[in-house]
C-alpha atoms as a PDB file:
ATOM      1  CA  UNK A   1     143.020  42.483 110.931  1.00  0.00           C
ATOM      2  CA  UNK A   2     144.216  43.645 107.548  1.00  0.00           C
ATOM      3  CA  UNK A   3     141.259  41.686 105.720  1.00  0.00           C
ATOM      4  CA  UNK A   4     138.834  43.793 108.162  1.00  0.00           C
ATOM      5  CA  UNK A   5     140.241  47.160 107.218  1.00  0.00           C
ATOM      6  CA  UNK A   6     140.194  46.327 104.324  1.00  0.00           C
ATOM      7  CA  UNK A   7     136.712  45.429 103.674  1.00  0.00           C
ATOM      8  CA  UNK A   8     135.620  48.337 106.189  1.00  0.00           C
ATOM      9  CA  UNK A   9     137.677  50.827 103.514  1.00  0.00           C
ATOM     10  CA  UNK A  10     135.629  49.009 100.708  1.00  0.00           C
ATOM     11  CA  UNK A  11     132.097  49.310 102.077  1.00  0.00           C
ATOM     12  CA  UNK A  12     132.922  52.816 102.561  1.00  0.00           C
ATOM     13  CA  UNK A  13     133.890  53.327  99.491  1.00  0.00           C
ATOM     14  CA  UNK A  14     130.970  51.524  97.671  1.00  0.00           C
ATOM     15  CA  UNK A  15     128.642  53.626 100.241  1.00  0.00           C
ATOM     16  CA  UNK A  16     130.000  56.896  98.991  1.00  0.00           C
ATOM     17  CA  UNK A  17     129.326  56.388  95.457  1.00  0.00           C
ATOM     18  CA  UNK A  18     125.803  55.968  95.863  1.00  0.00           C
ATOM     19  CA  UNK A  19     125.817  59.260  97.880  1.00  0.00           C
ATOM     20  CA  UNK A  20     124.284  62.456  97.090  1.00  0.00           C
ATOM     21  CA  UNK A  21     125.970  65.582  98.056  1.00  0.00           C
ATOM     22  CA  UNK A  22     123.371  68.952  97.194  1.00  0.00           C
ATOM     23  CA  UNK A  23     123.232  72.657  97.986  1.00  0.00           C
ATOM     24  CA  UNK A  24     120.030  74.435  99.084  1.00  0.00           C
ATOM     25  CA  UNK A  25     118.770  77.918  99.474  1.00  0.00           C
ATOM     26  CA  UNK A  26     115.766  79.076 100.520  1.00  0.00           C
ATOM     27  CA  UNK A  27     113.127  81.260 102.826  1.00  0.00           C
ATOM     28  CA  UNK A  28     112.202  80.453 105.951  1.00  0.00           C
ATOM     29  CA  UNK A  29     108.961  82.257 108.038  1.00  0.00           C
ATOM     30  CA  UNK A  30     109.650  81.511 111.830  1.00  0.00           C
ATOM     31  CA  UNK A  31     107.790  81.898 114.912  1.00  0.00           C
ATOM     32  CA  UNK A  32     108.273  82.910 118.096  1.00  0.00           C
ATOM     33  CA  UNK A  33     106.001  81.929 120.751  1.00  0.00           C
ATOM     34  CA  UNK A  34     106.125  83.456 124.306  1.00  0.00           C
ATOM     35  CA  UNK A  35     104.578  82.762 126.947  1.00  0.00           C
ATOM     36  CA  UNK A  36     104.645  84.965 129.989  1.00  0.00           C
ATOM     37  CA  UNK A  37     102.877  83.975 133.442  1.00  0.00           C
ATOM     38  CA  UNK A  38     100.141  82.376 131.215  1.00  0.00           C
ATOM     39  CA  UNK A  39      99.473  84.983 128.475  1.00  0.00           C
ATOM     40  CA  UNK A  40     100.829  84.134 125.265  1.00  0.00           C
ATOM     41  CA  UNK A  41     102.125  86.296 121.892  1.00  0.00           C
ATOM     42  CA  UNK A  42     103.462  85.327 119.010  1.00  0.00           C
ATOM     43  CA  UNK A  43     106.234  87.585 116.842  1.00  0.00           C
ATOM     44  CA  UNK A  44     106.783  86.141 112.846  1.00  0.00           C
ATOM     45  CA  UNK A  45     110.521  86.670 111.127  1.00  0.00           C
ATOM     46  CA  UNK A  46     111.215  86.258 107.748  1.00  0.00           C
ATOM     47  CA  UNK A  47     114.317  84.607 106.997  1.00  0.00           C
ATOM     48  CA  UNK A  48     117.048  82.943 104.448  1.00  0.00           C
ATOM     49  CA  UNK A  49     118.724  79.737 105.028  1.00  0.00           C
ATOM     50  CA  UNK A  50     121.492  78.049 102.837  1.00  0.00           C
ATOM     51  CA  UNK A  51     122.394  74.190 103.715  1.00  0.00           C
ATOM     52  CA  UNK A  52     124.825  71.853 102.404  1.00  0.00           C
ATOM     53  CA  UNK A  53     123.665  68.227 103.087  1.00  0.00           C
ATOM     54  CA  UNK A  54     125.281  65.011 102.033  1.00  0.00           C
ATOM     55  CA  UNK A  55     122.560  62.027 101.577  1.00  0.00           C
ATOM     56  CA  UNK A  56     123.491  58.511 102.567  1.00  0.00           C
ATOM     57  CA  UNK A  57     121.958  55.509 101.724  1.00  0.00           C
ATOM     58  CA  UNK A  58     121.324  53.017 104.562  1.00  0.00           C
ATOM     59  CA  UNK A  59     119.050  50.066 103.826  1.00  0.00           C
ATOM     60  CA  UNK A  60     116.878  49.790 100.902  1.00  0.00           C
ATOM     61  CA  UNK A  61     114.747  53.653 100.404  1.00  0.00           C
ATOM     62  CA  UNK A  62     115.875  54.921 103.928  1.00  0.00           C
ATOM     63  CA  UNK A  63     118.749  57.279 103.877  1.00  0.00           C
ATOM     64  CA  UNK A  64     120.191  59.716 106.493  1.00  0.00           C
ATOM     65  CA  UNK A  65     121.528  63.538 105.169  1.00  0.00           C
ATOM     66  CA  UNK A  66     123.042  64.978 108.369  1.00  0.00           C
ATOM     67  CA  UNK A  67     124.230  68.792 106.732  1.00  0.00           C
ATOM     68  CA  UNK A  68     125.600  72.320 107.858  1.00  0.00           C
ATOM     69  CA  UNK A  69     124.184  75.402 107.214  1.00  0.00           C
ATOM     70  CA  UNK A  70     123.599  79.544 108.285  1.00  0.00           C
ATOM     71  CA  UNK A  71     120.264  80.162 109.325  1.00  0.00           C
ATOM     72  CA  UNK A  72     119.266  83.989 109.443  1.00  0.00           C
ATOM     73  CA  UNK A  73     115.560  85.966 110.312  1.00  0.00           C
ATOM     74  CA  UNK A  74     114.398  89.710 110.477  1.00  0.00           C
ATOM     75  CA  UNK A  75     112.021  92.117 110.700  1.00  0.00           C
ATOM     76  CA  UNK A  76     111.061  95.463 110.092  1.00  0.00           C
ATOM     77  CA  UNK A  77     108.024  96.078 112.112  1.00  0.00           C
ATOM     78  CA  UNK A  78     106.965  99.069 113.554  1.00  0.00           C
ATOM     79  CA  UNK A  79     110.350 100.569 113.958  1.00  0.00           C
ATOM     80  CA  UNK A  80     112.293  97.190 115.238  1.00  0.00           C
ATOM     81  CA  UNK A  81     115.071  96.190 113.037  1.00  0.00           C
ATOM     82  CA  UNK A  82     115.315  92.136 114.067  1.00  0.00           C
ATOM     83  CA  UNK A  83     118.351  90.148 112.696  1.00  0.00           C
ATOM     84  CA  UNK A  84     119.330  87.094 114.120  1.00  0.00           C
ATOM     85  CA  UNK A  85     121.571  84.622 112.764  1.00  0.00           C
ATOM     86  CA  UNK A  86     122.998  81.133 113.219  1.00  0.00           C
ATOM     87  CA  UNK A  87     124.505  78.103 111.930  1.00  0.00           C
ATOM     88  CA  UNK A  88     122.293  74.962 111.599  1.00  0.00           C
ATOM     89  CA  UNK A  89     123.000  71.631 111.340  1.00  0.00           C
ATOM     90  CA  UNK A  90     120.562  69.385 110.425  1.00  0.00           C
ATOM     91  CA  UNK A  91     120.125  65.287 110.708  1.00  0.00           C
ATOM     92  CA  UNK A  92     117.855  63.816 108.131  1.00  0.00           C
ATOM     93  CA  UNK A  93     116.296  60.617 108.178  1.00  0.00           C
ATOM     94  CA  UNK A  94     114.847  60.268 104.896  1.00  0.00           C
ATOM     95  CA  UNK A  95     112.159  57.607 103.123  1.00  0.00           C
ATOM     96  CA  UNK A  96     112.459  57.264  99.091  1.00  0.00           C
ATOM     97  CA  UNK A  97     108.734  56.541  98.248  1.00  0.00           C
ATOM     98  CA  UNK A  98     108.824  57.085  94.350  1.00  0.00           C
ATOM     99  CA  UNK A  99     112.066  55.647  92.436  1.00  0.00           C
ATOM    100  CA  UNK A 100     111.870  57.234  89.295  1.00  0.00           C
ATOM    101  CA  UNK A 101     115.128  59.015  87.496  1.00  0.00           C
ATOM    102  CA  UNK A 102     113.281  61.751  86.292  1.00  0.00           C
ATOM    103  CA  UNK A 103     111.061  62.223  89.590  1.00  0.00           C
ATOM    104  CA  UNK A 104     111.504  61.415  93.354  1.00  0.00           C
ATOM    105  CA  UNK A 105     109.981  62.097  96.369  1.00  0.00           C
ATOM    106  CA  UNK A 106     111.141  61.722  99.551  1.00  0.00           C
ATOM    107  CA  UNK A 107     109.797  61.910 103.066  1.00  0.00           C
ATOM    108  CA  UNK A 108     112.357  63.071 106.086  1.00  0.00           C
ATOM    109  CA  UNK A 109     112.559  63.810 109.466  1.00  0.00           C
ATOM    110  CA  UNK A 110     115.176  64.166 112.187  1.00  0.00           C
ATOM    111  CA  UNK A 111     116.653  66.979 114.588  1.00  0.00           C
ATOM    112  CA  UNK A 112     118.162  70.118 113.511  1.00  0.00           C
ATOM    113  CA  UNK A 113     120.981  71.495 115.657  1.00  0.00           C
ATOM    114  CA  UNK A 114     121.568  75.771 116.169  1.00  0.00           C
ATOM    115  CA  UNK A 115     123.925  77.646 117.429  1.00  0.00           C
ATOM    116  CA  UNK A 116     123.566  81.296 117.124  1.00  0.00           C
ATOM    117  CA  UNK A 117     126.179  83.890 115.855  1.00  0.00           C
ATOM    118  CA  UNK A 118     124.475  86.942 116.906  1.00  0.00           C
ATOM    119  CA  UNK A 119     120.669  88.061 117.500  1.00  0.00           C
ATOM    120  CA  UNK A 120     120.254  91.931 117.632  1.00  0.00           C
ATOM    121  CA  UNK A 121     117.686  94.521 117.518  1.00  0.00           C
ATOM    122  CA  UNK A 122     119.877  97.840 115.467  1.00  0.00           C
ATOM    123  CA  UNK A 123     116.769 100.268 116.027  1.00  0.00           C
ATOM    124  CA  UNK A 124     117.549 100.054 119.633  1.00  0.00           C
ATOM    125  CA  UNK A 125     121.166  99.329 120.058  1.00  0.00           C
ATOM    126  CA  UNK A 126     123.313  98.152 117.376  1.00  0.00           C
ATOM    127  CA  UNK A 127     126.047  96.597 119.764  1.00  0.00           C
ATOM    128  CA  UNK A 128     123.536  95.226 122.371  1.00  0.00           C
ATOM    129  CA  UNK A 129     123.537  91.422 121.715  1.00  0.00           C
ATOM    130  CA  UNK A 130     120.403  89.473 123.142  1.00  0.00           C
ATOM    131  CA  UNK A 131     122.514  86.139 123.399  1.00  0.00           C
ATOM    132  CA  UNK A 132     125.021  87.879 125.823  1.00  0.00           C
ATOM    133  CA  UNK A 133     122.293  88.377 128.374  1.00  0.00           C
ATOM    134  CA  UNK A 134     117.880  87.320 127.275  1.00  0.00           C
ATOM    135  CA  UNK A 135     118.234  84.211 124.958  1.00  0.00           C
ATOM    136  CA  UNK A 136     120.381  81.040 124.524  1.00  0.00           C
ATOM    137  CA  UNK A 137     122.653  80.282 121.991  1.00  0.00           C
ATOM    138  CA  UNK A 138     121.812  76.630 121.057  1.00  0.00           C
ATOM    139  CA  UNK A 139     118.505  75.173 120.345  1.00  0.00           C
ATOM    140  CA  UNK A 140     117.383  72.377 119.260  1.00  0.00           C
ATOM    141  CA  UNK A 141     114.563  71.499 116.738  1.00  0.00           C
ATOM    142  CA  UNK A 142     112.489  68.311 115.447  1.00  0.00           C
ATOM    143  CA  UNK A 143     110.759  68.419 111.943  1.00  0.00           C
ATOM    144  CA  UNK A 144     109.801  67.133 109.488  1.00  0.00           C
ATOM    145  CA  UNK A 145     108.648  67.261 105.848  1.00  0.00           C
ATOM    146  CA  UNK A 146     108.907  65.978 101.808  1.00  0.00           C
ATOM    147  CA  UNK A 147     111.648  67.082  98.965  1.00  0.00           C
ATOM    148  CA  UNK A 148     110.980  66.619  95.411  1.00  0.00           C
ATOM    149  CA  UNK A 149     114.239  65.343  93.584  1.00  0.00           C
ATOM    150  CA  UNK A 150     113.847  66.488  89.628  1.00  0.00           C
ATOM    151  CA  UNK A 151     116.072  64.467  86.883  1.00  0.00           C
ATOM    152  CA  UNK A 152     118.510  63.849  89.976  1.00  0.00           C
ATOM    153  CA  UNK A 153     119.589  67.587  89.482  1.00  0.00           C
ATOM    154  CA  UNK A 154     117.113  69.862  91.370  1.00  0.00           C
ATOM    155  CA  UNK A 155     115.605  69.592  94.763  1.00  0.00           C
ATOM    156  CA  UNK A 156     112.841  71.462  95.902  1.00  0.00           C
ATOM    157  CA  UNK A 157     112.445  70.625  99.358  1.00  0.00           C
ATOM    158  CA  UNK A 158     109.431  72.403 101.713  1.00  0.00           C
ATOM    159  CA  UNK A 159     109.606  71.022 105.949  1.00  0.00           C
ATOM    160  CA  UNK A 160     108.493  72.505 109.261  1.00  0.00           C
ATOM    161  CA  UNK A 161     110.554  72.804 112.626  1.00  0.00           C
ATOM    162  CA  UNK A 162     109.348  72.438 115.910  1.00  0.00           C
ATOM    163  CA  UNK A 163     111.566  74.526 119.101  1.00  0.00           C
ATOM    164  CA  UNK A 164     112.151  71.769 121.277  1.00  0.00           C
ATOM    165  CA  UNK A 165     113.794  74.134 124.177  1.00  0.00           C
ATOM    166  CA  UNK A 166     113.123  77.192 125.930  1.00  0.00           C
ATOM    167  CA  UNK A 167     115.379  79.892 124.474  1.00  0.00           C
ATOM    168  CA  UNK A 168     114.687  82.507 127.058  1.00  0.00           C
ATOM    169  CA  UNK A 169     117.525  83.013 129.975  1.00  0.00           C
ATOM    170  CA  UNK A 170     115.206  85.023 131.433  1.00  0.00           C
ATOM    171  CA  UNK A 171     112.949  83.327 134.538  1.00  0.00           C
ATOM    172  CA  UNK A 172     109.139  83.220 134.243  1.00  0.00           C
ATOM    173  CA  UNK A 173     109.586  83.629 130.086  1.00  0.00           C
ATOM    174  CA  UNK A 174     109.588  80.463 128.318  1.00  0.00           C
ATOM    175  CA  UNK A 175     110.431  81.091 124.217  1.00  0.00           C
ATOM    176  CA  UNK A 176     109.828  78.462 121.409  1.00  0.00           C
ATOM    177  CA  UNK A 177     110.922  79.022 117.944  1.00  0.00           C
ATOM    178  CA  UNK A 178     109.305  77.506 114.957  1.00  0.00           C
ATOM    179  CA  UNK A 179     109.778  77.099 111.341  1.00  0.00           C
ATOM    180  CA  UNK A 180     108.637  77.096 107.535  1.00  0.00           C
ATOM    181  CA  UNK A 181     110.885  76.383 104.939  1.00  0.00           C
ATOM    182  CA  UNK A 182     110.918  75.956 101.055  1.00  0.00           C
ATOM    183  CA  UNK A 183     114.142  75.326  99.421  1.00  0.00           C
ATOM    184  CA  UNK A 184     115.630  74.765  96.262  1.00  0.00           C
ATOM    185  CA  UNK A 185     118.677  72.875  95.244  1.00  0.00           C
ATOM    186  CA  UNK A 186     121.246  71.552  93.121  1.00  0.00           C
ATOM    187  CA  UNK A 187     122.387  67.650  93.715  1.00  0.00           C
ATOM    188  CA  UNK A 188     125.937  66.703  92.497  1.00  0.00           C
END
């Protein structure tokens, strides 16, 4: 049993070093589509998102990064003062196709994971909190996209999210979110 611990401990160990932990910040343009007994509008946020992701090898170029990160979008449309906000925690599968020190390139997708912190429109009423009684708190997202690593010190990293759930409480309304994002980042 000792032997087995051991080794477990060791593989661990030898798994870490090859690791990559990296820190990125970005903008994200998101979507919301709503569809209301069969007519349909769309509303587009700009937004900032900061992640901190740890990438793992697994077998050969295939990694997983699962990470945790704040998520936030606004607007300032005709007189509507949007913020939302939210932690994220995405899951990475990722696909090395060019092994080059000085250049990589990676494919990934997986599931991103959201909970939101608070989602408020201040031009109507700063204290009124949309999560408390129209949308859902936790969503769930599938996407996909590339990341550039440069001289294993900068990432620039550019995906898209798909909503996978309705995030409307409210019955009749069904609400997707979707997402744009271009990062860049530091690797350690």
């Amino acid at each position: 049993m000792k032997k087995v611990f051991l080794l477990a401990v060791a593989l661990m160990i030898s798994v870490m070093a090859h690791a990559q932990f990296s820190v990125q910040v970005g903008y994200q343009m998101s979507s919301l589509r709503t569809e209301i007994g069969g007519l349909n509008a769309t509303q587009y946020y700009n937004g900032v998102m900061a992640v901190v992701d740890y990438n793992i090898p697994l077998v050969g170029p295939l990694a997983v990064a699962p990470g945790l990160g704040l998520s936030g979008s606004f607007t300032n449309k005709y007189d509507v003062k949007y913020r939302e906000f939210g932690l994220i925690a995405p899951i990475d599968l990722n696909l090395c196709l060019t092994d080059r020190r000085d250049f990589r390139v990676s494919l990934f997708a997986g599931p991103t994971l959201y909970y939101g912190l608070f989602c408020k429109d201040v031009s109507v009423n700063p204290h009124y909190d949309y999560y408390k009684s129209d949308n859902k708190r936790f969503e769930m997202f599938l996407g996909g996209g590339l990341w550039c690593d440069i001289r294993e010190v900068f990432r620039v990293k550019i995906g898209y999210k798909f909503g996978l759930l309705n995030s409307s409480k409210v019955a009749g309304i069904v609400e997707k979110n979707n997402s744009l994002t271009l990062a860049i980042g530091y690797i350690f």
